[in-house]
Protein backbone atom coordinates (compact mmCIF):
# COMPACT_ATOMS: atom_id res chain seq x y z
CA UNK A 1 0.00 0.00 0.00
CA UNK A 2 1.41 3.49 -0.98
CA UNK A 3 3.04 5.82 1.69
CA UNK A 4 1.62 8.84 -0.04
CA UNK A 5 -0.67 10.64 1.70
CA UNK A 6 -3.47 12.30 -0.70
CA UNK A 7 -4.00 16.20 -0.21
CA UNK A 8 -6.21 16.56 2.83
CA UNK A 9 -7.72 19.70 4.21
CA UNK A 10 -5.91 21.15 7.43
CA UNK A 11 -6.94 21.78 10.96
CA UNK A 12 -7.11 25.54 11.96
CA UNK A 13 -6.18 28.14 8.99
CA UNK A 14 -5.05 26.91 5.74
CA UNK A 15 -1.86 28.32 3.93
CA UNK A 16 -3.82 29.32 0.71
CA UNK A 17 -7.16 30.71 2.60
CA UNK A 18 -8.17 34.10 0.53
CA UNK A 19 -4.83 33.85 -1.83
CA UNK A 20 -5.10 33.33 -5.54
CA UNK A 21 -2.77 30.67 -7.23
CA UNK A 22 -2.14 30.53 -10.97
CA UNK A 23 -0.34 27.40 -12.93
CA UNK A 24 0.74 27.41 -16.18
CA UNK A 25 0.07 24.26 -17.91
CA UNK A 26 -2.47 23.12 -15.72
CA UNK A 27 -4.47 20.42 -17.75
CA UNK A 28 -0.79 18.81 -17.96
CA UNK A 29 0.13 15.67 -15.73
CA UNK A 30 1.79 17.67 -12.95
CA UNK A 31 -0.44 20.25 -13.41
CA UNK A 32 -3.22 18.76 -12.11
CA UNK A 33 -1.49 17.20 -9.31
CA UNK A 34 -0.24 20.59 -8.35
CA UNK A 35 -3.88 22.39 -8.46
CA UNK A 36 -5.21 19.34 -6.56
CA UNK A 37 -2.43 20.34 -3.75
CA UNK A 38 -2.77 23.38 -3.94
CA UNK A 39 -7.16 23.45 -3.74
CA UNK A 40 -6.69 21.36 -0.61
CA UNK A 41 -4.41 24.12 0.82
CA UNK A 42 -6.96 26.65 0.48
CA UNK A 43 -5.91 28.55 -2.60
CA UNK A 44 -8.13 29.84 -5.49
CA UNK A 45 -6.59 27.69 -8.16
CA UNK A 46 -6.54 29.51 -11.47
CA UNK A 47 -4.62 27.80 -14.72
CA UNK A 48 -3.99 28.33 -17.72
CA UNK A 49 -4.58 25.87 -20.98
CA UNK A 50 -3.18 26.74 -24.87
CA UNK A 51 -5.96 27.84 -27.21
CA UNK A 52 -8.74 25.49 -28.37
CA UNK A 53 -8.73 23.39 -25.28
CA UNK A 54 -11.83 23.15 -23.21
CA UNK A 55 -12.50 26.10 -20.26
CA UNK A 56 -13.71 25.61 -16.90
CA UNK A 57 -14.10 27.70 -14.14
CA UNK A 58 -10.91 30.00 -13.11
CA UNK A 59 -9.00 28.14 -16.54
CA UNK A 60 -7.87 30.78 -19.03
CA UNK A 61 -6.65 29.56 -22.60
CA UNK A 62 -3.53 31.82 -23.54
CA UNK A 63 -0.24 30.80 -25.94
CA UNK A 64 2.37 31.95 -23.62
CA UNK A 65 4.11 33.11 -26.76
CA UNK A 66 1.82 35.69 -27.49
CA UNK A 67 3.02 38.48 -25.37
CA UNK A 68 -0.19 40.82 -25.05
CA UNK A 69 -2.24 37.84 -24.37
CA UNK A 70 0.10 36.93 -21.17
CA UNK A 71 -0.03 40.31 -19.43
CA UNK A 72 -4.13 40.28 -20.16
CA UNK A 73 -4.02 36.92 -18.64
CA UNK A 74 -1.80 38.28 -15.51
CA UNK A 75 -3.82 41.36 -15.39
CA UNK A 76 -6.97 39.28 -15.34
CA UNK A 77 -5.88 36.90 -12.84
CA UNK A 78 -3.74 38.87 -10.20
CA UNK A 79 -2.35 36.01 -8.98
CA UNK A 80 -0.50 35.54 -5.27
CA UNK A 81 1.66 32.76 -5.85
CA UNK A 82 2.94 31.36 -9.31
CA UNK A 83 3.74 28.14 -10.54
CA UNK A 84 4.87 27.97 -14.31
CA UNK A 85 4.57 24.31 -15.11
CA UNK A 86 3.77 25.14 -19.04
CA UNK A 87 6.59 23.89 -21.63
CA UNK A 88 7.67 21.37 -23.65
CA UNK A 89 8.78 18.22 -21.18
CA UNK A 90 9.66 15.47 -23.71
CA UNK A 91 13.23 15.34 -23.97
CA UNK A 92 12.71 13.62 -27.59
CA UNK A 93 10.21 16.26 -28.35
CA UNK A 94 10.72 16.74 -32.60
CA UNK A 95 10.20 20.23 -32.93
CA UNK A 96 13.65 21.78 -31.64
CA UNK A 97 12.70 25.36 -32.19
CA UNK A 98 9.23 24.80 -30.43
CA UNK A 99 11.42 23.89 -27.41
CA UNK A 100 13.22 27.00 -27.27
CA UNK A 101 10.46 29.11 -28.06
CA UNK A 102 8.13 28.08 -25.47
CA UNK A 103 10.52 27.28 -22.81
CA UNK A 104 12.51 30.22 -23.01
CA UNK A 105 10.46 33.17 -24.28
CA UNK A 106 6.88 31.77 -22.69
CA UNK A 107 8.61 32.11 -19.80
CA UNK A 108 10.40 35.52 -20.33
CA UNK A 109 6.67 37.01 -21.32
CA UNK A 110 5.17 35.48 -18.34
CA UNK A 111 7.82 36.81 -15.92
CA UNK A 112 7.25 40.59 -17.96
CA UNK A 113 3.87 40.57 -17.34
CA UNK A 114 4.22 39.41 -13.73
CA UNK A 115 6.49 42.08 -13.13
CA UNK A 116 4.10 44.89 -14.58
CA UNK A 117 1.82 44.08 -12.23
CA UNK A 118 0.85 46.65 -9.02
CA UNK A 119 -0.02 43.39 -6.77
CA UNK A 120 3.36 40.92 -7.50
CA UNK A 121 2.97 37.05 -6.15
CA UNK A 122 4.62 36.47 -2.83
CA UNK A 123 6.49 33.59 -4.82
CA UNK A 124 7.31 32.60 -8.51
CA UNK A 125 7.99 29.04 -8.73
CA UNK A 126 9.77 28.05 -12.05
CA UNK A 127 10.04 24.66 -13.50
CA UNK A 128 13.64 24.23 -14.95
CA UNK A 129 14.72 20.15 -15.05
CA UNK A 130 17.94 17.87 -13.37
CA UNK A 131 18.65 17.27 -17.02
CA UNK A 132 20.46 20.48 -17.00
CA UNK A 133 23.23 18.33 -14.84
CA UNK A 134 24.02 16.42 -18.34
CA UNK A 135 26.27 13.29 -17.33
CA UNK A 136 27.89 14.83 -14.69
CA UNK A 137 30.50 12.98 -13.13
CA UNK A 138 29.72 12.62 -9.35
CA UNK A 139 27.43 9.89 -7.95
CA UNK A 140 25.22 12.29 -6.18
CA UNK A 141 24.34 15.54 -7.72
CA UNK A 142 23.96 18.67 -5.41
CA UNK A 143 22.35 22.02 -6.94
CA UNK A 144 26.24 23.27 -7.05
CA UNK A 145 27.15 20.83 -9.96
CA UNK A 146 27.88 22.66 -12.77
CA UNK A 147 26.15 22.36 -15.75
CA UNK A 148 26.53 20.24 -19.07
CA UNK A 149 23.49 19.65 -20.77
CA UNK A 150 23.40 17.13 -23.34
CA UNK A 151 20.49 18.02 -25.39
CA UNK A 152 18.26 20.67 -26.64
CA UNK A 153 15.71 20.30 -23.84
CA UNK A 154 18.25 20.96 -21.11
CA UNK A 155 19.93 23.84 -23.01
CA UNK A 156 16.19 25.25 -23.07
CA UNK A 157 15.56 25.26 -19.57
CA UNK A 158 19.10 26.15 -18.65
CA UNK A 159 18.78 29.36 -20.21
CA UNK A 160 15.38 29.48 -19.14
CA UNK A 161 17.13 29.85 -15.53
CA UNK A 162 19.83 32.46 -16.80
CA UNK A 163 17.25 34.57 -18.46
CA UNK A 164 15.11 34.09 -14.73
CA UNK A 165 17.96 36.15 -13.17
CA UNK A 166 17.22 39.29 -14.98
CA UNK A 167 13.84 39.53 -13.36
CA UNK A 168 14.76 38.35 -9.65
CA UNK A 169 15.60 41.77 -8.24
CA UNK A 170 11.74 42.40 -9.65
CA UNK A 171 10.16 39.35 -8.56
CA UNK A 172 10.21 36.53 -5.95
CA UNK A 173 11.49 33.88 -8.00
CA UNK A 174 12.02 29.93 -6.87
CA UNK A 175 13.37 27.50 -9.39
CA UNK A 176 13.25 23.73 -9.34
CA UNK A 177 15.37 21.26 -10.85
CA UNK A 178 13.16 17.79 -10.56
CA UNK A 179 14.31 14.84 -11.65
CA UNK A 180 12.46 12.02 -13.44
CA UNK A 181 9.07 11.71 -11.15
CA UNK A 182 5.92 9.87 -12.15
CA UNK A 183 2.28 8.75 -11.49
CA UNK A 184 -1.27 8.19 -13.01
CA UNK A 185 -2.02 9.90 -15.78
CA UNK A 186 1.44 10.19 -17.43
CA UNK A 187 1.46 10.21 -21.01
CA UNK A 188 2.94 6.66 -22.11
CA UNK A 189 5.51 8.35 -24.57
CA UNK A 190 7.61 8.64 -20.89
CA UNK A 191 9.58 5.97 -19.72
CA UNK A 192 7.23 3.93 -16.66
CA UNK A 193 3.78 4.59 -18.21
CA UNK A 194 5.30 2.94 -21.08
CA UNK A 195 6.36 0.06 -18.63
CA UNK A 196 3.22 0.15 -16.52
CA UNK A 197 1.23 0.08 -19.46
CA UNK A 198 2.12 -2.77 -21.65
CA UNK A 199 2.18 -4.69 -18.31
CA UNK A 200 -1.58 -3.70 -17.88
CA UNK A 201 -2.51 -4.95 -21.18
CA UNK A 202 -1.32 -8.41 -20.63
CA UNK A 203 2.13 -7.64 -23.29
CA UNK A 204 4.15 -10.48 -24.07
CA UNK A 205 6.92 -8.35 -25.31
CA UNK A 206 8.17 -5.05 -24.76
CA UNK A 207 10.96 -2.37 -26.55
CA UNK A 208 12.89 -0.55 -24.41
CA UNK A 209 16.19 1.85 -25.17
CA UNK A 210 19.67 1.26 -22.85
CA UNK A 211 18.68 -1.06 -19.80
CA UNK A 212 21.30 0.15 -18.02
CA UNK A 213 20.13 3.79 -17.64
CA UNK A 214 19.61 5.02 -13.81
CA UNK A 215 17.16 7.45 -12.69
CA UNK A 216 15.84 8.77 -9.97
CA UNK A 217 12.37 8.33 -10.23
CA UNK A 218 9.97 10.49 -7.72
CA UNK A 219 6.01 10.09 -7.27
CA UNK A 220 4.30 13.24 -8.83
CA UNK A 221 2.22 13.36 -5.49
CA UNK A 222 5.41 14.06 -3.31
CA UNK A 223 6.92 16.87 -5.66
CA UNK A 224 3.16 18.08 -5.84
CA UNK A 225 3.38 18.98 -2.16
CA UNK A 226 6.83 19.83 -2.16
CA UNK A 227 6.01 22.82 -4.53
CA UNK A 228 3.31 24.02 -2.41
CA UNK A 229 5.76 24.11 0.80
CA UNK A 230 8.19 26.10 -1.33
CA UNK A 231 5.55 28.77 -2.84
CA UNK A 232 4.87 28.75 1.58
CA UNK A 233 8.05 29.29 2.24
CA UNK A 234 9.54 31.68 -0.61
CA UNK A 235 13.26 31.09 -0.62
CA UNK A 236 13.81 33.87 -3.54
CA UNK A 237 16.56 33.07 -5.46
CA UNK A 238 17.36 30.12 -4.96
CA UNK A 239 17.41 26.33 -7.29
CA UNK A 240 16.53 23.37 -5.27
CA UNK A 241 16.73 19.61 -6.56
CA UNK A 242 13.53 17.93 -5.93
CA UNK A 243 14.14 14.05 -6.24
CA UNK A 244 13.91 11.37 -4.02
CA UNK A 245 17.74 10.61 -3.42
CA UNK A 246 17.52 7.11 -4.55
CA UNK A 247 18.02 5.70 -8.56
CA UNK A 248 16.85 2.36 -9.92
CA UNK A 249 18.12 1.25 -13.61
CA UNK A 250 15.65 0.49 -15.83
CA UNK A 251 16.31 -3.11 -15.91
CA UNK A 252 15.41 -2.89 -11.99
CA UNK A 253 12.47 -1.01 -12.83
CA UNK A 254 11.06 -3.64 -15.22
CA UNK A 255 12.09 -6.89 -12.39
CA UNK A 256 9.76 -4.31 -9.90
CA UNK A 257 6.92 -4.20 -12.15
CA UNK A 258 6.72 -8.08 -12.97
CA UNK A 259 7.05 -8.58 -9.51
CA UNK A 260 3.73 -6.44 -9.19
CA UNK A 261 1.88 -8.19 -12.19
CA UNK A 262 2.77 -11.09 -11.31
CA UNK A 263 4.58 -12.32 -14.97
CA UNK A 264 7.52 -11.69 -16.64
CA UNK A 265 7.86 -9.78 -20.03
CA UNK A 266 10.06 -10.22 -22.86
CA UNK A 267 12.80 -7.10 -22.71
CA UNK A 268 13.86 -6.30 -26.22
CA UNK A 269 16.73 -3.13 -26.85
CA UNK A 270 15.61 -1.40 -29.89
CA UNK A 271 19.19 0.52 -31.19
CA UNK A 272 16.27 3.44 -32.30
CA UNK A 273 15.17 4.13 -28.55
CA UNK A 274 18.83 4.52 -27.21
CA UNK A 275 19.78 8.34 -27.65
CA UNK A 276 23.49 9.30 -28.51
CA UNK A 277 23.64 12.36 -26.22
CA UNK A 278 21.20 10.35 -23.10
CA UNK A 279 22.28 11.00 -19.88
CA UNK A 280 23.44 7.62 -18.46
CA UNK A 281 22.87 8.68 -14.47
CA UNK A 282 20.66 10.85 -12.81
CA UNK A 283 20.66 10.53 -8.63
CA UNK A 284 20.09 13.76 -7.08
CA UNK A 285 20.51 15.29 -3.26
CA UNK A 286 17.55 16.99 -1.89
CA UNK A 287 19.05 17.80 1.47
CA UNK A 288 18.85 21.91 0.37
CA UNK A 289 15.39 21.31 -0.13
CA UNK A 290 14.49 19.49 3.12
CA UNK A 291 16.17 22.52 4.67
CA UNK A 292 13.55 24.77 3.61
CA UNK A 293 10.33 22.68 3.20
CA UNK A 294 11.17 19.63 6.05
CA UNK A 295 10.86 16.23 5.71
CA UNK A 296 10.20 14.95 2.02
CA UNK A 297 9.32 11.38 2.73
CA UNK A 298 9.60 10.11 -0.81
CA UNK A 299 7.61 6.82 -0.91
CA UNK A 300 9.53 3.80 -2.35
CA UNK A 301 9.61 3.29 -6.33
CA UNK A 302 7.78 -0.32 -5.48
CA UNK A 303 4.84 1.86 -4.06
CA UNK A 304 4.10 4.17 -6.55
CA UNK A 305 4.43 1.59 -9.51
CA UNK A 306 2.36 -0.30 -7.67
CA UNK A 307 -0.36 2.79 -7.37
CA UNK A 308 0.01 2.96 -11.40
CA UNK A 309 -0.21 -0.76 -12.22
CA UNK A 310 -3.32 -1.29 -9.94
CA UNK A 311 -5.08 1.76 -11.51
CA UNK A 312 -6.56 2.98 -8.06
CA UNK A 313 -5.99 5.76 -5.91
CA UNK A 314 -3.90 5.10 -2.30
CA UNK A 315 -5.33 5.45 1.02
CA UNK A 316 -1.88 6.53 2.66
């Protein structure tokens, strides 16, 4: 049974009560983790969705590449606390100037119009990646490794965090590094819900890149909350790792899952799914971020597998 506790409402007054929170990307996967924390914290949850998506209440379709359209949106939504989860996240994503574009200026035009504003959010959280580590060369990487990305997603978001500084003596900026984290509802073009999924359908046979490859693999849930403790706590200017501190190859990853389905499946390498320029080890430290936010308690890898294979939610 998972160790992840489920947003619940707490006693006495609520961090969020009477404060407006806007995501970016919030009909993504961690978006709607993140508004789930964040609605059980006591914030207005506001998001934003790209043009020609079904509206709800409080969800705003803007293209964060069209400049006016962001500072209407900002205007509109005067926001206390922001968390820009909008970009492009697929490392193998085909469209490399779509990657730039959107995770470098989307983010520039949001942090503009944020800045204009005669209210300004309390804290900015912004999304950057671990990938921006490349293969660095330590076993456990601290937020004072240097950089060396080693594709065109990490560049993105690396200078996605050097263009950030320009605006942090103007706003309340936080940025996060996470490394690989998943749950329900990932989109099976990532690595486990590609796993968990051909397991669920009964699949004799599976293709799979390098079985070698480490990662550290976090449950959305846990970086969920631990973005809600950092908008809380507002350590301006400052890049935290959020990871679990542990890595599992992927060949581990596939003996955990066959252990839950109870079969084993046929592991075939495909040469087309192993990436020249892949980073071969990702293992993070998040003792800078328990610092700040506490405790992380990141459930075993078993657990939240287990919470994907099964299909239901966890009662902690």
């Amino acid at each position: 049974m998972s160790t992840v506790r489920d947003p619940q409402p707490e006693a006495g007054p609520r961090e969020g009560e009477g404060k407006r929170a806007l995501i970016t990307g919030l009909r993504g996967f961690t978006g709607y983790y993140v508004a789930r924390e964040l609605a059980a914290a006591g914030y207005r949850v506001f998001g934003t969705v790209m043009p020609g998506n079904d509206l709800g209440t409080d969800v705003l379709a803007v293209d964060l590449c069209d400049r006016a359209a962001v500072g209407a949106m900002v205007e509109q939504v005067q926001p206390d606390v922001v968390v820009h989860l909008a970009g492009i996240a697929f490392v193998a994503h085909s469209d490399v100037e779509q990657i730039y574009r959107v995770n470098l200026v989307g983010t520039r035009n949001l942090l503009e119009a944020l800045a204009a504003l005669r209210h300004k959010p309390s804290s900015v959280l912004l999304a950057s990646s671990a990938n921006i580590y490349g293969n660095a060369s330590v076993p456990v990487i601290t937020e004072d490794v240097a950089a060396a990305p080693a594709n065109d997603y990490a560049v993105s978001k690396l200078a996605m965090e050097y263009m950030a500084r320009l605006w942090m003596d103007k706003l309340p900026i936080v940025i996060v590094r996470p490394f690989n984290y998943t749950g329900q509802g990932q989109g099976d073009n990532f690595l486990l819900p590609k796993i968990v999924s051909h397991f669920r359908r009964k699949e004799a046979r599976i293709e799979l890149g390098n079985l070698a490859i480490a990662r550290d693999f976090s449950d959305v849930r846990m970086v969920a909350r631990s973005y809600r403790k950092l908008l809380a706590a507002a350590p301006a200017g400052e890049a935290f790792n959020v990871c679990s501190g542990r890595s599992h190859s992927l060949g581990e990853v596939i003996d955990l899952v066959s252990d839950i389905a109870g079969y084993r499946i046929e592991v075939q390498v495909n040469p087309a799914f192993v990436r020249v320029n892949d980073v071969l080890t990702l293992s993070g430290s998040n003792e800078k971020l328990a610092a700040v936010i506490g405790p992380l308690e990141p459930p075993p890898l078993v657990d939240t597998l287990r919470w994907m294979v099964e299909g239901v939610p966890s009662t902690g």
